[in-house]
Protein backbone atom coordinates (compact mmCIF):
# COMPACT_ATOMS: atom_id res chain seq x y z
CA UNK A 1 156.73 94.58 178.35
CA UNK A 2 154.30 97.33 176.67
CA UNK A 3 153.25 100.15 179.12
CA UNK A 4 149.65 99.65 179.86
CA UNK A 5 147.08 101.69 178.22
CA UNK A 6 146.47 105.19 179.99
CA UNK A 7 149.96 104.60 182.19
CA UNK A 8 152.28 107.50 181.75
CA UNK A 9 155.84 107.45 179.94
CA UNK A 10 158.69 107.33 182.12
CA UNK A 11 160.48 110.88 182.03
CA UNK A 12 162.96 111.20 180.56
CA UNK A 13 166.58 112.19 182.22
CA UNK A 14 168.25 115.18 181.51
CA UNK A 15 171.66 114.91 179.99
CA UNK A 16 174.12 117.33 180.61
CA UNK A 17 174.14 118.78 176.94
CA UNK A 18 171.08 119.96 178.82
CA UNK A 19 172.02 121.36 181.43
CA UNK A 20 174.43 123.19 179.47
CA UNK A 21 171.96 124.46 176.77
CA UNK A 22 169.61 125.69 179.51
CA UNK A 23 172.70 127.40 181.29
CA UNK A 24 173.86 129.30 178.15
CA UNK A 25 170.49 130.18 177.38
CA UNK A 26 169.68 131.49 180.89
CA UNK A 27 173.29 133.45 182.03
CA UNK A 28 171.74 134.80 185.13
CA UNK A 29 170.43 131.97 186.53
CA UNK A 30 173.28 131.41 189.01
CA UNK A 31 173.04 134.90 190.40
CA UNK A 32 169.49 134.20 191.24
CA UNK A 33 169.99 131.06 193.33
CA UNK A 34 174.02 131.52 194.44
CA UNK A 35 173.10 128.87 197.57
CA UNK A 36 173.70 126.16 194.23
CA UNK A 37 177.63 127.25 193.88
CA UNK A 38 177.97 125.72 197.70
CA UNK A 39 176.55 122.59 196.25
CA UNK A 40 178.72 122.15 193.12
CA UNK A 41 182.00 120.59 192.98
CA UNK A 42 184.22 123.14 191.71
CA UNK A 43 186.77 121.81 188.92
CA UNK A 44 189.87 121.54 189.07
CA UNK A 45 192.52 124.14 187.73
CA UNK A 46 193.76 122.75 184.61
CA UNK A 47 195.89 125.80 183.42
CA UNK A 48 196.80 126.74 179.72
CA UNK A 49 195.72 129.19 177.83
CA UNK A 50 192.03 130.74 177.12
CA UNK A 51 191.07 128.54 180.22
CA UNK A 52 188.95 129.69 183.20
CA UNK A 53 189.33 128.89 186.52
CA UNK A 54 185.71 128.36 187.44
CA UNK A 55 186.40 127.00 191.28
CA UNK A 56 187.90 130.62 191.59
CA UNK A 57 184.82 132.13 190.60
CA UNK A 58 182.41 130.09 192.70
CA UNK A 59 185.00 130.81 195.91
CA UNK A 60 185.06 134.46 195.22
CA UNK A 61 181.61 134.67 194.37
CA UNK A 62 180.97 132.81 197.71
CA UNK A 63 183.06 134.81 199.59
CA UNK A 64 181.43 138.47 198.14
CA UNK A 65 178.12 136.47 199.67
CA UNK A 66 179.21 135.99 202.68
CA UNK A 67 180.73 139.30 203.29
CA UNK A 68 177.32 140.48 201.99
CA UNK A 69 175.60 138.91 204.62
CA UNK A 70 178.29 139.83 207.22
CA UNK A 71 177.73 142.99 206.96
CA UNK A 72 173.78 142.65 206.92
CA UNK A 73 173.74 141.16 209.80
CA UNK A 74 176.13 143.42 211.69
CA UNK A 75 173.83 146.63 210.85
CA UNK A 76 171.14 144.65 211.93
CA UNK A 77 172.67 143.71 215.02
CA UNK A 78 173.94 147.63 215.77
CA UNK A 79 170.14 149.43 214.54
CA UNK A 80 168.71 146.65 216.99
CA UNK A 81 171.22 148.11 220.15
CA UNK A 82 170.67 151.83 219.09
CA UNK A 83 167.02 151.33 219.53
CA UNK A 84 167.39 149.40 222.28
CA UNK A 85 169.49 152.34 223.53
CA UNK A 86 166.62 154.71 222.47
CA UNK A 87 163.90 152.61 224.29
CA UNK A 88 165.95 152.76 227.69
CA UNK A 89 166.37 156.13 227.92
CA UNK A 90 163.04 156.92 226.84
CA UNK A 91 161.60 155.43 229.59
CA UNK A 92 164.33 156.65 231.74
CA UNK A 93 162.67 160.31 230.75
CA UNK A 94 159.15 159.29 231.13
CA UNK A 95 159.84 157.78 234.77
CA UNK A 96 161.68 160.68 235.59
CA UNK A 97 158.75 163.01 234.71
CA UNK A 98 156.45 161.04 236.85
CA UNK A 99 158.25 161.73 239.69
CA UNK A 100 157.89 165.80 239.43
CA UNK A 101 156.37 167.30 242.45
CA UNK A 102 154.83 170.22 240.65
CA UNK A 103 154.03 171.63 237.49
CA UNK A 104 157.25 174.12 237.67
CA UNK A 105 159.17 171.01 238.22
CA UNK A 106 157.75 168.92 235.07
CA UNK A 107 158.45 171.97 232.69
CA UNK A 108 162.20 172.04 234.34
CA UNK A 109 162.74 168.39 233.86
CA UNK A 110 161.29 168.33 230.05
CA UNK A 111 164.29 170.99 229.85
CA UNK A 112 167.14 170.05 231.85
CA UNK A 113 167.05 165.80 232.49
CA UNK A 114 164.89 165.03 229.83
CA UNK A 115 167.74 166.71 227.29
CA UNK A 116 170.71 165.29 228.79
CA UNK A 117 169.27 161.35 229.08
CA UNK A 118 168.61 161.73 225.43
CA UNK A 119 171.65 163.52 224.66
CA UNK A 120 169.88 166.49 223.10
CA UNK A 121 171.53 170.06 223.03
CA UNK A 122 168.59 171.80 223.86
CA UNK A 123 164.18 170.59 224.68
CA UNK A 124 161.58 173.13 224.42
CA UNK A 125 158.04 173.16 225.43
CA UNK A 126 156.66 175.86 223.25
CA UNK A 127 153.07 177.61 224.26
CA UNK A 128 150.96 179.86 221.65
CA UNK A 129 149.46 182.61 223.89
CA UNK A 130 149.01 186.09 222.71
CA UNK A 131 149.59 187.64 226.80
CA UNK A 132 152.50 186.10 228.67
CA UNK A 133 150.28 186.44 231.89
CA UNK A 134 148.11 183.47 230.42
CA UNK A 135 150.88 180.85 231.50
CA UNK A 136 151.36 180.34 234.67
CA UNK A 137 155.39 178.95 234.41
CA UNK A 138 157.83 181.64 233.31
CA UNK A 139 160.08 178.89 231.81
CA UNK A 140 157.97 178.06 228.70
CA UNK A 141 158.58 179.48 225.38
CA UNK A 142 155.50 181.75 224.58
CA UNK A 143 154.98 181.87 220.94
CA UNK A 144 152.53 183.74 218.85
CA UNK A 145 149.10 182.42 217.72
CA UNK A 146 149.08 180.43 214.88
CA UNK A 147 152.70 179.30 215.06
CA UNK A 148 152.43 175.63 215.44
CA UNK A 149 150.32 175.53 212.57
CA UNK A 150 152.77 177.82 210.56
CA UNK A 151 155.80 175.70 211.50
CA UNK A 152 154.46 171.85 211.55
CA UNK A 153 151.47 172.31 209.36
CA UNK A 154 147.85 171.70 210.04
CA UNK A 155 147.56 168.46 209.17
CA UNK A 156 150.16 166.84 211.19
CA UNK A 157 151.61 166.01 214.14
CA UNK A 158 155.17 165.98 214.05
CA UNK A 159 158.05 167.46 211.69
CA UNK A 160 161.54 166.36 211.50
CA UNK A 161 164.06 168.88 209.88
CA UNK A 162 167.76 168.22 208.83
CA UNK A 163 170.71 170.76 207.97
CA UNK A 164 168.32 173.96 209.39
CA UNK A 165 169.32 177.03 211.21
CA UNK A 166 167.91 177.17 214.71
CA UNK A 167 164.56 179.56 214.90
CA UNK A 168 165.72 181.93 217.92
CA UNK A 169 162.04 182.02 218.42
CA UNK A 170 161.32 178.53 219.56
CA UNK A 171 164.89 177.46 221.28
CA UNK A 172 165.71 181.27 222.12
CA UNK A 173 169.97 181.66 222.86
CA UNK A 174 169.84 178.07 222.18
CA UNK A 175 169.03 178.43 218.32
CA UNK A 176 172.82 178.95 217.47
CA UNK A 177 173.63 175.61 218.52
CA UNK A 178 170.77 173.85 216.31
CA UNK A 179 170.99 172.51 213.18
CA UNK A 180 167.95 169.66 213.45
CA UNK A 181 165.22 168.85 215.22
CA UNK A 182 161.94 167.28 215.93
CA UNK A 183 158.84 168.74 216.18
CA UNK A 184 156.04 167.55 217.90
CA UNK A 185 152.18 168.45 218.62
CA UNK A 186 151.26 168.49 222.08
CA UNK A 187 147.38 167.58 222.25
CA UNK A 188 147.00 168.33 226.01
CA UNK A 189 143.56 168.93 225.86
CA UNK A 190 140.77 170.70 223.84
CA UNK A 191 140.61 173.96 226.56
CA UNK A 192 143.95 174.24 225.83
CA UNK A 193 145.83 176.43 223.70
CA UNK A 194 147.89 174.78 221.03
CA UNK A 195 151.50 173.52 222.01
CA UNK A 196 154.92 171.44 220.65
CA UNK A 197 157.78 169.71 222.16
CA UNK A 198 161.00 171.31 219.95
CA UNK A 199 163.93 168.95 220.08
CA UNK A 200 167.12 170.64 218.99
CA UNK A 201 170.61 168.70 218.23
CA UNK A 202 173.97 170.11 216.65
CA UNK A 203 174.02 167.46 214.21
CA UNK A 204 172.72 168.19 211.10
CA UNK A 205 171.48 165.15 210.34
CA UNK A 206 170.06 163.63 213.89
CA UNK A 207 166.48 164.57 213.06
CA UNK A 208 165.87 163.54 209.00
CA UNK A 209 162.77 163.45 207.29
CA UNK A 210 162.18 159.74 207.48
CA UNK A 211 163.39 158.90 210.51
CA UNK A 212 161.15 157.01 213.20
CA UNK A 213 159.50 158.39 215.13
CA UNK A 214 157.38 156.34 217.44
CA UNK A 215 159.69 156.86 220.51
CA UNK A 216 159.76 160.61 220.72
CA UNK A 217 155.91 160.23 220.11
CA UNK A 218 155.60 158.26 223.12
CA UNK A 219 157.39 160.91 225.17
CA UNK A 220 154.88 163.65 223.95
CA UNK A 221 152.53 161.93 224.40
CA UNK A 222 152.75 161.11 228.26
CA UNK A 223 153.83 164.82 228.66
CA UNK A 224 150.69 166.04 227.50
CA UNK A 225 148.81 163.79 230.10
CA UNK A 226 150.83 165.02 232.44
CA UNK A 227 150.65 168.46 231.86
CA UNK A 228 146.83 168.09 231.15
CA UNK A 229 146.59 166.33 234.91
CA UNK A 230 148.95 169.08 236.44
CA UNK A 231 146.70 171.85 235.41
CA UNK A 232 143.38 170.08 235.58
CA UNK A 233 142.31 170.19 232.38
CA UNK A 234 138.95 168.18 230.82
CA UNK A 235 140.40 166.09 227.54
């Protein structure tokens, strides 16, 4: 029976000459789609001389997979229950700052709790004034106009340094201990004179360029609300 007019051919079906063409001509193809070796059924070992085993390929090409994935997954799995880890005692900090009694008492916390819940060596809260008298809590770190500027730059609000020596001026007999940190910009208010939170740690590489950030952020952030609402300041 003749096709009728304007009626397609039937395609034709590939032959394995084909599919062995197309193969040769295209080596990589495999490596691109390696969920096909689970599909194929591997040959079977035939021995002799000059002659590949091609089931041992596909296993241990299967098995590299796999491992691949494994171990994907598992640093997946442990950066998920670090910053779940982080998250916790984040808000563990910010809770415990809430429940300061006084202004003395949020500047001691920032320092004492809020660096052992996040394991820290040593927190600063860092003050440009030009007359210690201006600040009225002896347990900030006075530092010169100009420095925050200096040390994070103008145009930003945070700085993360890795492998440093500690500045003596912003973590004072601390500074030997420190060989990161984090640096953040404390926007308390715009009456205010310019301030950072200093994070210090021991190991070199806790605080990276990098790294994120949105945690510590957080924390700033509610302790410049806090300080701002402790002193009475206009935003």
């Amino acid at each position: 029976m003749k096709p009728s007019p304007g009626s397609q051919p039937a395609p034709t079906g590939v032959e394995a000459k084909d599919v062995v063409s197309f193969l040769r001509d295209n080596p990589g193809f495999l490596n691109e789609h390696p969920d096909l070796l689970s599909e194929l059924d591997p040959p079977k070992r035939n021995g002799g001389k000059g002659v590949f085993d091609f089931q041992e390929a596909m296993i241990r090409r299967l098995r590299d997979r796999i491992e691949e994935t494994t171990d994907v997954a598992r640093e997946l799995i442990d950066t998920s229950r670090e910053n779940l880890n982080s998250q916790s005692r984040v808000h563990e900090c910010v809770l415990r700052l809430l429940d300061a009694n006084s202004f003395e008492q949020l500047i001691n916390l920032v320092q004492t709790d809020v660096a052992v819940v996040l394991d820290m060596d040593v927190v600063m809260l860092a003050v440009e004034s030009a007359n210690a008298e201006d600040f009225p809590v002896r347990s900030v770190t006075l530092v010169p106009p100009g420095f925050v500027d200096r040390l994070i730059g103008a145009d930003r609000d945070m700085l993360l340094r890795a492998h440093i020596s500690g500045d003596p001026d912003l973590f004072g007999g601390a500074a030997t201990l420190v060989q990161s940190d984090a640096l953040v910009r404390l926007r308390i208010s715009a009456s205010s004179p310019p301030a950072l939170l200093a994070f210090g740690h021991r190991d070199p590489e806790k605080f990276h360029p990098g790294q994120a950030t949105e945690l510590i952020g957080f924390l700033s952030a509610v302790l410049a609300q806090l300080v701002r609402i402790w002193l009475d300041l206009p935003e």
